[in-house]
Protein backbone atom coordinates (compact mmCIF):
# COMPACT_ATOMS: atom_id res chain seq x y z
CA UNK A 1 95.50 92.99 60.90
CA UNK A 2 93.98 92.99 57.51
CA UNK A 3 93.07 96.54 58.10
CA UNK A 4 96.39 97.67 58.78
CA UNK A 5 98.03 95.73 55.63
CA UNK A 6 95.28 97.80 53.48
CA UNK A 7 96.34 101.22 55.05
CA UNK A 8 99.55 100.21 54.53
CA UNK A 9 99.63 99.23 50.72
CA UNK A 10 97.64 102.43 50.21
CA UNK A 11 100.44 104.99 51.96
CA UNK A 12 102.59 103.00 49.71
CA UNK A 13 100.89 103.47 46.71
CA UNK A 14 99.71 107.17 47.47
CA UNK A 15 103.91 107.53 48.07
CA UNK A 16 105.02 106.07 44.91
CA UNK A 17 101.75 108.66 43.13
CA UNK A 18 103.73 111.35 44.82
CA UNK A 19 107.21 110.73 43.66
CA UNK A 20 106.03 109.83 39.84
CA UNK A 21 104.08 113.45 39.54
CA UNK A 22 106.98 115.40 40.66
CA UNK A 23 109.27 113.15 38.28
CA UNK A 24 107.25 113.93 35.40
CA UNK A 25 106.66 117.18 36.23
CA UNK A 26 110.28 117.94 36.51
CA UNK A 27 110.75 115.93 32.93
CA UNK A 28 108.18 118.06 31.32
CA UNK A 29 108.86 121.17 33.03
CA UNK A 30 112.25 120.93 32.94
CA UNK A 31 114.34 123.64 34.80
CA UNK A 32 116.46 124.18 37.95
CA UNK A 33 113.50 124.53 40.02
CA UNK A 34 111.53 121.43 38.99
CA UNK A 35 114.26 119.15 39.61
CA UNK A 36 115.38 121.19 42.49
CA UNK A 37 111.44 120.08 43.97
CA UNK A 38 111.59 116.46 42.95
CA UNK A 39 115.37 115.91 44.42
CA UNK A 40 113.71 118.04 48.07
CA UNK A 41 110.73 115.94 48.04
CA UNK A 42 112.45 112.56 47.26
CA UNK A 43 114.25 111.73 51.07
CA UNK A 44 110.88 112.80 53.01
CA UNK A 45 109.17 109.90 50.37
CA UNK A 46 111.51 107.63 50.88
CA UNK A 47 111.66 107.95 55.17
CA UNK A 48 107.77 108.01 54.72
CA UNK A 49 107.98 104.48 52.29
CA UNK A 50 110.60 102.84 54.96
CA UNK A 51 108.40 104.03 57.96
CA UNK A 52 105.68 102.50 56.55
CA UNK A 53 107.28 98.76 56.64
CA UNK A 54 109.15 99.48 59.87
CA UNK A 55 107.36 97.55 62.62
CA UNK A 56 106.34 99.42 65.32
CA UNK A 57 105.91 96.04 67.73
CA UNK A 58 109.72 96.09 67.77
CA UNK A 59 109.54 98.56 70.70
CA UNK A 60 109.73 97.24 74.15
CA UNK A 61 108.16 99.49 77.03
CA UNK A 62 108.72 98.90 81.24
CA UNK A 63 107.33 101.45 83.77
CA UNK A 64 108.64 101.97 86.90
CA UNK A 65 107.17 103.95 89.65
CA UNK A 66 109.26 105.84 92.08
CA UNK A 67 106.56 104.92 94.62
CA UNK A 68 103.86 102.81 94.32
CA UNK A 69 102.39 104.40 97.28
CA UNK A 70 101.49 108.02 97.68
CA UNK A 71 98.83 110.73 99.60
CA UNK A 72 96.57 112.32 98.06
CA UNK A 73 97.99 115.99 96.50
CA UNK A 74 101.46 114.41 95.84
CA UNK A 75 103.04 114.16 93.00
CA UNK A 76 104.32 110.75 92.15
CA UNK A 77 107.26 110.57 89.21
CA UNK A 78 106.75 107.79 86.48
CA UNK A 79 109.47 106.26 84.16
CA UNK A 80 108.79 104.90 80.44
CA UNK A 81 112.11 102.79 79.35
CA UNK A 82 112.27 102.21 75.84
CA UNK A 83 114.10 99.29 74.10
CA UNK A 84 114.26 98.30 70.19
CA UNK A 85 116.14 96.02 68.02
CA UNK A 86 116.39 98.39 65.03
CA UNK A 87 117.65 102.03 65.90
CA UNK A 88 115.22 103.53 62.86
CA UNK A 89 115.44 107.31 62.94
CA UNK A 90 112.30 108.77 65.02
CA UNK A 91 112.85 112.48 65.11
CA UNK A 92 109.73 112.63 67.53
CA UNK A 93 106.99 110.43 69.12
CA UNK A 94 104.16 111.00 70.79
CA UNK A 95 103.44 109.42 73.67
CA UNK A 96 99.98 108.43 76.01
CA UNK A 97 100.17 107.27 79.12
CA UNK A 98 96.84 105.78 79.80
CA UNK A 99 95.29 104.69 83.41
CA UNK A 100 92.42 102.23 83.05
CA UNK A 101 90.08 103.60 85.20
CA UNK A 102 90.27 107.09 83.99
CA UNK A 103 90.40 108.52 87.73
CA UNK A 104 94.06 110.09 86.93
CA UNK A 105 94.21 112.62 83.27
CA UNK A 106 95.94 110.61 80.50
CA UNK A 107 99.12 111.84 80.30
CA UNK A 108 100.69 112.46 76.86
CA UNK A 109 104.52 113.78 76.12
CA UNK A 110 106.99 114.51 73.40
CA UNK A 111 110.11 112.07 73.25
CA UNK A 112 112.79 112.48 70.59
CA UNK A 113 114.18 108.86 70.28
CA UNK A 114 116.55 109.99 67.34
CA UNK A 115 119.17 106.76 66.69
CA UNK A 116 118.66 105.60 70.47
CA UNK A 117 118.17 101.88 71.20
CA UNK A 118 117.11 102.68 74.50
CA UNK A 119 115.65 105.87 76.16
CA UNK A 120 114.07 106.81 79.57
CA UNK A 121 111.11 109.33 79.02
CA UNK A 122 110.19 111.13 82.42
CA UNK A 123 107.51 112.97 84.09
CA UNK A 124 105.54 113.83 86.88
CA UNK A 125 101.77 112.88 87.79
CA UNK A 126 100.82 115.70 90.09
CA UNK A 127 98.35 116.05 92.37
CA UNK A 128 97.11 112.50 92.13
CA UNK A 129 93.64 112.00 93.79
CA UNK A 130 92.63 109.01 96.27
CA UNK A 131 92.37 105.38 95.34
CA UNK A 132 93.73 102.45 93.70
CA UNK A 133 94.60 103.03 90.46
CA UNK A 134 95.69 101.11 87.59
CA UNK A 135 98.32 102.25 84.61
CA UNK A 136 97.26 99.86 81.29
CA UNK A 137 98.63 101.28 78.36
CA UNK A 138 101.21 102.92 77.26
CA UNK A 139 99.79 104.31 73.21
CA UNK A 140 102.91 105.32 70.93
CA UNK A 141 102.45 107.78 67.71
CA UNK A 142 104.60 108.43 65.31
CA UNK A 143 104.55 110.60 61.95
CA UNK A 144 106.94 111.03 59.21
CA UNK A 145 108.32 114.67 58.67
CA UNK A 146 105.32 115.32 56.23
CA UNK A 147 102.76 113.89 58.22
CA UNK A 148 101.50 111.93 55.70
CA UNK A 149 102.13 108.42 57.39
CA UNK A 150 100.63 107.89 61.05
CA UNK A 151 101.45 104.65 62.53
CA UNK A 152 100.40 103.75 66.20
CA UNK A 153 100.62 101.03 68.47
CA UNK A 154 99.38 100.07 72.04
CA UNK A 155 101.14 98.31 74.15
CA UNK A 156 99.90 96.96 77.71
CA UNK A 157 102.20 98.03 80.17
CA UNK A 158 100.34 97.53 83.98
CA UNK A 159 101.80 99.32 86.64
CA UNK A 160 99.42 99.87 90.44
CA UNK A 161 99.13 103.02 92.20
CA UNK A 162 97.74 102.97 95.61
CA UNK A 163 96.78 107.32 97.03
CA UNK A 164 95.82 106.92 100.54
CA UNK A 165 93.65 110.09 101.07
CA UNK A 166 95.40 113.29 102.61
CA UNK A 167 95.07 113.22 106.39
CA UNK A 168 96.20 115.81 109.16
CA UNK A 169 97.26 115.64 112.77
CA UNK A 170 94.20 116.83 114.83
CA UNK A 171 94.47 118.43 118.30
CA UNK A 172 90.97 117.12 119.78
CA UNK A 173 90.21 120.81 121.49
CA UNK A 174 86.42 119.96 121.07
CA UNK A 175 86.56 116.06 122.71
CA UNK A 176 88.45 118.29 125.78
CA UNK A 177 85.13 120.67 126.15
CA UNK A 178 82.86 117.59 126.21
CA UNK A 179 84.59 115.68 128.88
CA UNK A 180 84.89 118.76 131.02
CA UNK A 181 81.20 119.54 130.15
CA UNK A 182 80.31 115.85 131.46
CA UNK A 183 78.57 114.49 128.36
CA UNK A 184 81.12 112.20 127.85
CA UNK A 185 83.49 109.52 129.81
CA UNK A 186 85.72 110.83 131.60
CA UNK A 187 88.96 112.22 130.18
CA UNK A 188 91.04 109.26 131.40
CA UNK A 189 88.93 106.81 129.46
CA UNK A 190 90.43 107.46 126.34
CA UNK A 191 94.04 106.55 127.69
CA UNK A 192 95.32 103.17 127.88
CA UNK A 193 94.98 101.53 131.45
CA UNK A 194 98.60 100.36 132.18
CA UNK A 195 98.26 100.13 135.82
CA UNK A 196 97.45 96.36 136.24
CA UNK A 197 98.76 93.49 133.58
CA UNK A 198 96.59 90.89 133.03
CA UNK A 199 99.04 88.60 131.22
CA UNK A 200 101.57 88.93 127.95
CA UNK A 201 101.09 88.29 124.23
CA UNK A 202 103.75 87.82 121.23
CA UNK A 203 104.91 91.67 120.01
CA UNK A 204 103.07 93.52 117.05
CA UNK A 205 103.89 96.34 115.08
CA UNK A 206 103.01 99.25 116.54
CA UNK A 207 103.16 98.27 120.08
CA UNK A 208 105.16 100.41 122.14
CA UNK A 209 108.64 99.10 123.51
CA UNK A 210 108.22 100.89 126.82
CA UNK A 211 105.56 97.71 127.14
CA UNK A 212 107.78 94.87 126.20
CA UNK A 213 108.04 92.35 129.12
CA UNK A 214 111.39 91.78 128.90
CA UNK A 215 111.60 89.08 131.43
CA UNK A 216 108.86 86.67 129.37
CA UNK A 217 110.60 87.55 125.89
CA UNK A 218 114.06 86.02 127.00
CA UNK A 219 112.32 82.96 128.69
CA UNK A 220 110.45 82.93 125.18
CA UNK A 221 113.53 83.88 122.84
CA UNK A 222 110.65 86.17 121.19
CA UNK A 223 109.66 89.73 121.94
CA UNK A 224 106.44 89.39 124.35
CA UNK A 225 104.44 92.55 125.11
CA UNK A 226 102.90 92.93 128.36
CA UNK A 227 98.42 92.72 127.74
CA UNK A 228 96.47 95.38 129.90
CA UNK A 229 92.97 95.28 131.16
CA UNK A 230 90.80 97.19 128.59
CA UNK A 231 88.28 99.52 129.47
CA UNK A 232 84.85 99.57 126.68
CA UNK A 233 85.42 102.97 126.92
CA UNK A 234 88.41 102.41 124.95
CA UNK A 235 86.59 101.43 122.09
CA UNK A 236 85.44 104.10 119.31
CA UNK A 237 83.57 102.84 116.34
CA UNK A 238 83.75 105.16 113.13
CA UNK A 239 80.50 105.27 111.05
CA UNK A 240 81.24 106.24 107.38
CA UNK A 241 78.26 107.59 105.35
CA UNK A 242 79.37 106.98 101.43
CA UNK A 243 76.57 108.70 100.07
CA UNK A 244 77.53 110.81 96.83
CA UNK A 245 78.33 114.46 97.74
CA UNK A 246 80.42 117.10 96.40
CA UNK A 247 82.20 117.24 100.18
CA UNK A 248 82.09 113.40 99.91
CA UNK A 249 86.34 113.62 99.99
CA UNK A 250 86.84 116.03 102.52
CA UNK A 251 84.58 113.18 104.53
CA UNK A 252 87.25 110.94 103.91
CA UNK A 253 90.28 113.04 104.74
CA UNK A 254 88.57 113.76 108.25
CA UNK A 255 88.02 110.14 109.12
CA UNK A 256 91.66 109.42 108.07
CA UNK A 257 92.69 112.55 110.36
CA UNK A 258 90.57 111.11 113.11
CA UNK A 259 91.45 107.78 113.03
CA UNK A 260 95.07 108.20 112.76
CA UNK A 261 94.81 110.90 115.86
CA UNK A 262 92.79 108.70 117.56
CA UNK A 263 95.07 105.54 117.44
CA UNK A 264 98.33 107.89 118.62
CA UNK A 265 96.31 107.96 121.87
CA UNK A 266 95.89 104.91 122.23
CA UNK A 267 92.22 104.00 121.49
CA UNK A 268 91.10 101.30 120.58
CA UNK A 269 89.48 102.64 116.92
CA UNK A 270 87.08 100.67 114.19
CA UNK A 271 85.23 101.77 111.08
CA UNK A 272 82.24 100.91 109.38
CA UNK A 273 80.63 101.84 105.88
CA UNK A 274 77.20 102.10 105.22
CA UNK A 275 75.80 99.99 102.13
CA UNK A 276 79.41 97.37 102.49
CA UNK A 277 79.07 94.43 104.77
CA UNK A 278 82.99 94.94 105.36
CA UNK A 279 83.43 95.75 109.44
CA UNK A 280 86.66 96.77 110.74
CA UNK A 281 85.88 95.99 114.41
CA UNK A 282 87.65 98.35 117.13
CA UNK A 283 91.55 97.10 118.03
CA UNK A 284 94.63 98.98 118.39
CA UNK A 285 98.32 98.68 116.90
CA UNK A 286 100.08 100.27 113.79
CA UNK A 287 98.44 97.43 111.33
CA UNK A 288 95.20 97.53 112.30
CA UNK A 289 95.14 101.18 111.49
CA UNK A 290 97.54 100.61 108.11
CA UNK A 291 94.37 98.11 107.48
CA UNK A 292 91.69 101.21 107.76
CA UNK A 293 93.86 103.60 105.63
CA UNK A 294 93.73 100.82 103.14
CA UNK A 295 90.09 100.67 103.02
CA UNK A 296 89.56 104.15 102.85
CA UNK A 297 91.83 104.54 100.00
CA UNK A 298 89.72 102.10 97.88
CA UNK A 299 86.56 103.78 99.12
CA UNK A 300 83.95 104.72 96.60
CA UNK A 301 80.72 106.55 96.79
CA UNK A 302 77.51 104.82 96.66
CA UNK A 303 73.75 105.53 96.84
CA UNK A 304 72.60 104.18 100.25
CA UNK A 305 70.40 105.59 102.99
CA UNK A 306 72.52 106.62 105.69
CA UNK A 307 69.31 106.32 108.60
CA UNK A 308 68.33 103.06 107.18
CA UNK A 309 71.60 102.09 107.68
CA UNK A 310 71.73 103.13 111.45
CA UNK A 311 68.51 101.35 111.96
CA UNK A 312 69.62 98.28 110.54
CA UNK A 313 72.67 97.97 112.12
CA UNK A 314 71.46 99.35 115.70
CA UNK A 315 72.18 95.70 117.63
CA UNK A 316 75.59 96.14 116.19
CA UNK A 317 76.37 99.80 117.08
CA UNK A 318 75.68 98.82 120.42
CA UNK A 319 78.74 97.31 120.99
CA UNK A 320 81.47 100.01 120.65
CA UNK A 321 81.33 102.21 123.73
CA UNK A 322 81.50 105.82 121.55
CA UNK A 323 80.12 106.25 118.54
CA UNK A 324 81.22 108.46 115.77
CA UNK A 325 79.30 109.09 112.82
CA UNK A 326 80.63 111.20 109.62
CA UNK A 327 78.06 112.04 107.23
CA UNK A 328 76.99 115.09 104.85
CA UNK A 329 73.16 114.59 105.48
CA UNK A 330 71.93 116.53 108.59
CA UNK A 331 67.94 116.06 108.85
CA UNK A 332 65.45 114.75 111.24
CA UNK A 333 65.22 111.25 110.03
CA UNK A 334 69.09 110.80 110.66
CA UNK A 335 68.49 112.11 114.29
CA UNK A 336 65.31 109.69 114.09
CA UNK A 337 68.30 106.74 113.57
CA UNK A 338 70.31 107.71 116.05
CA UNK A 339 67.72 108.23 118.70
CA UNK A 340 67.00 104.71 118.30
CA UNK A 341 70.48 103.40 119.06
CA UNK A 342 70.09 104.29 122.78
CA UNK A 343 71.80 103.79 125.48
CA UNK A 344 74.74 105.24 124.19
CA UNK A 345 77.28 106.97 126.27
CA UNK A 346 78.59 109.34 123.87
CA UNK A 347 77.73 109.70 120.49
CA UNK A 348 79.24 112.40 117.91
CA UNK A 349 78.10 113.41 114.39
CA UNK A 350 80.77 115.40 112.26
CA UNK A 351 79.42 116.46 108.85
CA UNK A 352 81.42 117.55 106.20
CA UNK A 353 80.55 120.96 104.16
CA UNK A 354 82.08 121.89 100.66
CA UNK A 355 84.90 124.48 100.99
CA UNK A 356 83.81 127.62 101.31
CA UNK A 357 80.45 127.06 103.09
CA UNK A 358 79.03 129.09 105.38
CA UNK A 359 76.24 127.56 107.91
CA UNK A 360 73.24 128.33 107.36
CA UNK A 361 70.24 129.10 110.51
CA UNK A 362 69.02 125.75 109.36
CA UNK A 363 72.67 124.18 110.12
CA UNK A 364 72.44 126.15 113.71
CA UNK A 365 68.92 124.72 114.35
CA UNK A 366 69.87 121.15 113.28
CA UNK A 367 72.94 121.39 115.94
CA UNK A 368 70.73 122.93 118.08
CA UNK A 369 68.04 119.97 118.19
CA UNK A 370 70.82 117.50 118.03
CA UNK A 371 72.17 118.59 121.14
CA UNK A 372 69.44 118.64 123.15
CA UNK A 373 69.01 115.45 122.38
CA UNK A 374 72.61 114.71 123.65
CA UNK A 375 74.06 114.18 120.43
CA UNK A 376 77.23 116.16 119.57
CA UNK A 377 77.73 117.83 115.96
CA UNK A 378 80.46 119.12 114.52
CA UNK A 379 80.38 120.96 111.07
CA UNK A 380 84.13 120.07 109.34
CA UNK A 381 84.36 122.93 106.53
CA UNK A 382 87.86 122.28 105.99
CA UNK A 383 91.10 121.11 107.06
CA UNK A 384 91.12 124.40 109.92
CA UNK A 385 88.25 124.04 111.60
CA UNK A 386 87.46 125.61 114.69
CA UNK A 387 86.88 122.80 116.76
CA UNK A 388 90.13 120.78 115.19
CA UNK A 389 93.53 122.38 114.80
CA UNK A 390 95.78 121.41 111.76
CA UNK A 391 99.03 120.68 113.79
CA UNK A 392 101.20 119.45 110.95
CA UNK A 393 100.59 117.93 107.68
CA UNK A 394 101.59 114.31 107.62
CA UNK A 395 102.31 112.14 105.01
């Protein structure tokens, strides 16, 4: 505060300097063009004196997001509305539109309030990335026509932003070859069994309405949906390795894409993250999975052990009946890991490669060895692979 009464009373006084040299240089120069400079340069020292005393706090900001959702790769549209008491004349201001965490560029724009008491300034984030993020501050600049007087002010205006990560329909071409090659359960075991019901249970979102016991819901005066006998074979368990690596997001979009694919079927579908305690045990139903997408919007990196992980947690894996594990580290000591969970009925690794990689004779022996040891890997290079086919991009 005291700092910015100094600057103040010295923009003042360096104003004031200004306008008493070109008086008395006009007075002792004397001439058209002397006075012709003093009478020019006395209106941009006089809007520089008043913008000096106007108060900047006297502007009002609100943001408002078009969506406070989005995928990642959209482009989400964000709203600054201005409101002041005193329509002083800004011919421009510079505006920043800072996020706290830094994960989305600060944006910065030109707005040309003029007389306005309110304004809307407009524009587009593009191409956000994944996670949660958090608008703070919204930093205002303005300058008189000289650009001798600077005056800024920051006010905190919180807005949240939650970019699920970009996920794609996958047509499971390579699950198909395994069940007809035998190293898997059978191909039935990954649909619901809806030939005997066991009993009813209150309706959830996401169940299907070709299931609703209408009979029990009218008795009940609520919707009841008719409870099937579950298979373990239903159950898929997703192991996500978070270990920093530059194809550490195209990780993420795949288990999105496979989770969401996954549930359409049917299946039962749960996710785990190595180095978090957080477990997402294997259910079914539109909110369950809404709960996963969630989680792996927020997801971070971290440096963890991936095979000390699976060791750890071996008692634990052994309870979902397949076992999927995503991770960018293919060497012996992960195949080490999973050789020790045993007894497994199917197990498959997918491990995500930057764009543009080409496997390598040490990726083919790795595969190799892994399969012979009746473990199946999958190399995901990018959203086309040759074992999934994009269908349709979904957001």
């Amino acid at each position: 505060m005291r700092h910015s009464l100094w600057l103040n009373l010295a923009r003042v006084t360096g104003f004031l300097l200004l306008v008493l040299l070109s008086f008395a240089y006009a007075m002792f120069q004397g001439g058209f063009v002397s006075w012709f400079l003093f009478y020019s340069f006395l209106p941009f020292a006089l809007y520089g004196l008043a913008m000096s005393f106007w108060p900047m706090r006297s502007i009002r900001v609100q943001r408002t997001l078009v969506k406070t959702t989005a995928v990642a790769g959209e482009s989400v549209q964000v709203s600054l509305h201005f409101e002041r008491t005193f329509p002083f004349p800004l011919f421009f201001m510079v505006i920043y539109d800072v996020v706290a965490d830094e994960t989305l560029p600060t944006f910065k724009g030109l707005s040309f309030p003029g007389l306005k008491r309110k304004w809307t300034f407009t524009y587009h984030q593009k191409e956000v990335v994944r996670g949660e993020h958090e608008y703070a501050t919204v930093q205002l600049r303005v300058f008189d026509l000289l650009h001798l007087v600077e005056k800024r002010t920051d006010l905190p205006v919180r807005a949240r932003l939650l970019v699920y990560p970009y996920w794609y329909d996958l047509e499971l071409q390579m699950m198909q070859s395994l069940y007809e090659q035998g190293s898997s359960t059978s191909k039935q075991n990954i649909q619901r069994d809806t030939s005997v019901a066991i009993g009813v249970r209150e309706y959830q979102p996401g169940d299907r309405f070709s299931l609703i016991n209408w009979k029990a819901s009218a008795k009940r005066d609520d919707l009841m949906t008719k409870e099937f006998e579950q298979r373990r074979s239903h159950d898929v368990l997703v192991v996500f390795d978070v270990t920093p690596h530059p194809a550490f997001e195209l990780g993420v979009s795949f288990a999105a894409s496979y989770v969401q694919s996954m549930a359409k079927k049917g299946t039962q579908i749960g996710v785990r993250f190595s180095g978090n305690e957080l477990v997402i045990p294997p259910r079914e139903g539109r909110e369950h999975v809404n709960g996963i997408m969630l989680q792996l919007a927020k997801l971070s990196a971290k440096k963890t052990s991936f095979a000390s992980f699976l060791q750890h947690e071996q008692a634990s894996l052994h309870q979902a009946s397949r076992l999927v594990l995503v991770t960018p580290v293919a060497d012996a000591a992960l195949l080490e890991a999973i050789g020790g969970i045993g007894g497994r009925k199917s197990i498959s690794l997918f491990i995500p490669k930057a764009v543009g990689h080409v496997p390598t004779s040490l990726d083919r022996q790795f595969k190799a060895l892994a399969r012979s040891r009746k473990v199946d890997v999958e190399f995901v290079h990018d959203r086309k692979h040759h074992s999934f086919s994009e269908v349709k991009q979904s957001s």
